[in-house]
Structure formats: structure tokens, C-alpha cells
C-alpha atoms as a PDB file:
ATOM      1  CA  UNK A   1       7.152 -12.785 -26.374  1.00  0.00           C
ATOM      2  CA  UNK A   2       9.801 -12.042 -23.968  1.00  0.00           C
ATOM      3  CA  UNK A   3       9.797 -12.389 -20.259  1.00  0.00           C
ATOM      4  CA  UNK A   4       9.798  -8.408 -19.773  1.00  0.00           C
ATOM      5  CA  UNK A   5       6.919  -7.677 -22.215  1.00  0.00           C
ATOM      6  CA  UNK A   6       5.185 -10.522 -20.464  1.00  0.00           C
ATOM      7  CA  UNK A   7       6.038  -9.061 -17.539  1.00  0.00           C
ATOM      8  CA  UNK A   8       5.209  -5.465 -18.534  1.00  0.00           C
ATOM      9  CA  UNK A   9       1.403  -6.676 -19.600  1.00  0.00           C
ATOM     10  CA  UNK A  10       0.871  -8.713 -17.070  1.00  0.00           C
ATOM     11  CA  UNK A  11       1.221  -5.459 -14.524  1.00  0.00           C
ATOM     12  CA  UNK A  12      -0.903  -3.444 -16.753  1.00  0.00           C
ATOM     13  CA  UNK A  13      -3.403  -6.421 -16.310  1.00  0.00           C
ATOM     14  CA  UNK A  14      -2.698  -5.695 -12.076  1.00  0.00           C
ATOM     15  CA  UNK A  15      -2.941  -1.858 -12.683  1.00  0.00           C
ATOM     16  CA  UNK A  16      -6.700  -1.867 -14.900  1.00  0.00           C
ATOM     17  CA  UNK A  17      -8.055  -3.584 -11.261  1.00  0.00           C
ATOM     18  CA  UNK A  18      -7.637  -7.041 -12.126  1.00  0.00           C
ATOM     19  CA  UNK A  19      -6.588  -9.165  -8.791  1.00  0.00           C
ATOM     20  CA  UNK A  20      -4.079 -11.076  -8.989  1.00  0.00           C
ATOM     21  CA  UNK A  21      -6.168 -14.330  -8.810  1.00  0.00           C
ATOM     22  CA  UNK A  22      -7.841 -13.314 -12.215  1.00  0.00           C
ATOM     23  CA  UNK A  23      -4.401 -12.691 -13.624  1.00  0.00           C
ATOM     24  CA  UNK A  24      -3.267 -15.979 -12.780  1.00  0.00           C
ATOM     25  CA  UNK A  25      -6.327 -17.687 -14.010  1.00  0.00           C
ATOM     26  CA  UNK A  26      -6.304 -15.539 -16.753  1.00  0.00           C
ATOM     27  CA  UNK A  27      -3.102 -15.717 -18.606  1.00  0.00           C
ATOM     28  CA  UNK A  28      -1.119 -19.197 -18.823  1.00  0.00           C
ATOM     29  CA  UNK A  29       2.208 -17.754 -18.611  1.00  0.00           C
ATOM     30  CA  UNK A  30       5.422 -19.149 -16.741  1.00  0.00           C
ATOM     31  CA  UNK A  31       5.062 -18.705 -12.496  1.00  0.00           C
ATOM     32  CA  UNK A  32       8.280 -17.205 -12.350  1.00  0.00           C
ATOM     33  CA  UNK A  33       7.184 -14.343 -15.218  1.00  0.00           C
ATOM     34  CA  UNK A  34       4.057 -13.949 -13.366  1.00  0.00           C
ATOM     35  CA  UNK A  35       5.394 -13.676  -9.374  1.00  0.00           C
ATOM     36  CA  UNK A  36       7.980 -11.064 -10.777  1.00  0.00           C
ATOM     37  CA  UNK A  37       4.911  -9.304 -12.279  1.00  0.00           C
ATOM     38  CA  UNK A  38       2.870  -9.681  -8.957  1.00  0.00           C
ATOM     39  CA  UNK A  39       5.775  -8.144  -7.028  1.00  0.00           C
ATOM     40  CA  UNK A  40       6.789  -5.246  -9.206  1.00  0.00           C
ATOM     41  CA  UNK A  41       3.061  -4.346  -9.500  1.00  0.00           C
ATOM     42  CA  UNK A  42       3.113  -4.889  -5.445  1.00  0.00           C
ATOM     43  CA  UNK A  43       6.183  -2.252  -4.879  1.00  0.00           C
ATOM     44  CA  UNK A  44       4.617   0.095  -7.615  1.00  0.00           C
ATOM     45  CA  UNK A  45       1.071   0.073  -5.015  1.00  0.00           C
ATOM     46  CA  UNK A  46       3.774   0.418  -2.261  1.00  0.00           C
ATOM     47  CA  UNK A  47       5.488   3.129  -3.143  1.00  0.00           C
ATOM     48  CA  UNK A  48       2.409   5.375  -4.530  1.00  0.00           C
ATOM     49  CA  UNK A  49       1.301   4.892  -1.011  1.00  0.00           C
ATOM     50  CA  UNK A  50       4.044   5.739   0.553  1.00  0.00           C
ATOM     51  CA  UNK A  51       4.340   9.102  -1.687  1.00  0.00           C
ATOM     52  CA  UNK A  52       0.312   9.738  -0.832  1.00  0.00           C
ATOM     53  CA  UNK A  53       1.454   9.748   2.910  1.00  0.00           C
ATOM     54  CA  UNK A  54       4.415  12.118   2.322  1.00  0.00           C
ATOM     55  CA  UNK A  55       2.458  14.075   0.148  1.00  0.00           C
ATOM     56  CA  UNK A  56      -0.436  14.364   2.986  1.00  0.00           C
ATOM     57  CA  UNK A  57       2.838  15.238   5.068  1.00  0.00           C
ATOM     58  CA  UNK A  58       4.133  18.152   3.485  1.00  0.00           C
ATOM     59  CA  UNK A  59       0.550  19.182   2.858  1.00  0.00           C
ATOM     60  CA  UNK A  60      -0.495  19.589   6.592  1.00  0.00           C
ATOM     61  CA  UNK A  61       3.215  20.816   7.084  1.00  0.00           C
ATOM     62  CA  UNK A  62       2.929  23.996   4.710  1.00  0.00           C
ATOM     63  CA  UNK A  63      -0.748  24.375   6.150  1.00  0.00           C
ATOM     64  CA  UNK A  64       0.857  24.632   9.705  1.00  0.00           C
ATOM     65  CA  UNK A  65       3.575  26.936   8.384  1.00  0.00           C
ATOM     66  CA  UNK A  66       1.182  29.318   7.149  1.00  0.00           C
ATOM     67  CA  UNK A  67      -0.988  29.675   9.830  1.00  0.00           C
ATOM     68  CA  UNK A  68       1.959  31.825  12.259  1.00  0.00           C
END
């Protein structure tokens, strides 16, 4: 299996609520494959947060624009 469908499981492993301590007790893969999973799943959480915020943003924004 290639690094990028190792990769690609591994985060779906990270996105079904598995920490990342069962993942890497969990699948004996290469540390490298695994830290690049670990990080892409980390800016994935990152940025979903980051649109929740702006999303909350724009939200209260319109809200306030409606109220005049």
C-alpha cells in the first residue's frame, strides 16, 4: 500500500474519533506515514474551526444588519 493511501486511512482512523494514541498503537505503519497523517488530520480540525468561528461571524453580522 502506498504512503498516501496509508496516509489517507490512517486520517479516516483520526476522523471516526480515534486519538491519535490508539492510531499509533493501532496500526504498525512507518512514523513518518503516520506524523504526516497526524498533521494533515490536525490542519483539517484546524481549519473546520476556524470556518465554525467565521461562520458564527457572519452569522451575528447579518443578525446585526437586520436589526436597523
Amino acid at each position: 500500500m502506498s504512503a498516501i493511501q496509508l496516509t489517507a486511512q490512517l486520517r479516516q482512523l483520526l476522523n471516526r474519533g480515534y486519538s491519535v494514541e490508539d492510531v499509533r498503537n493501532l496500526v504498525p505503519v512507518p512514523h513518518e506515514v503516520l506524523e504526516q497523517a497526524i498533521r494533515e488530520h490536525r490542519l483539517q480540525e484546524h481549519s473546520r474551526h476556524r470556518d465554525r468561528l467565521l461562520q458564527g461571524q457572519a452569522d451575528f453580522a447579518m443578525r446585526l444588519g437586520r436589526q436597523r
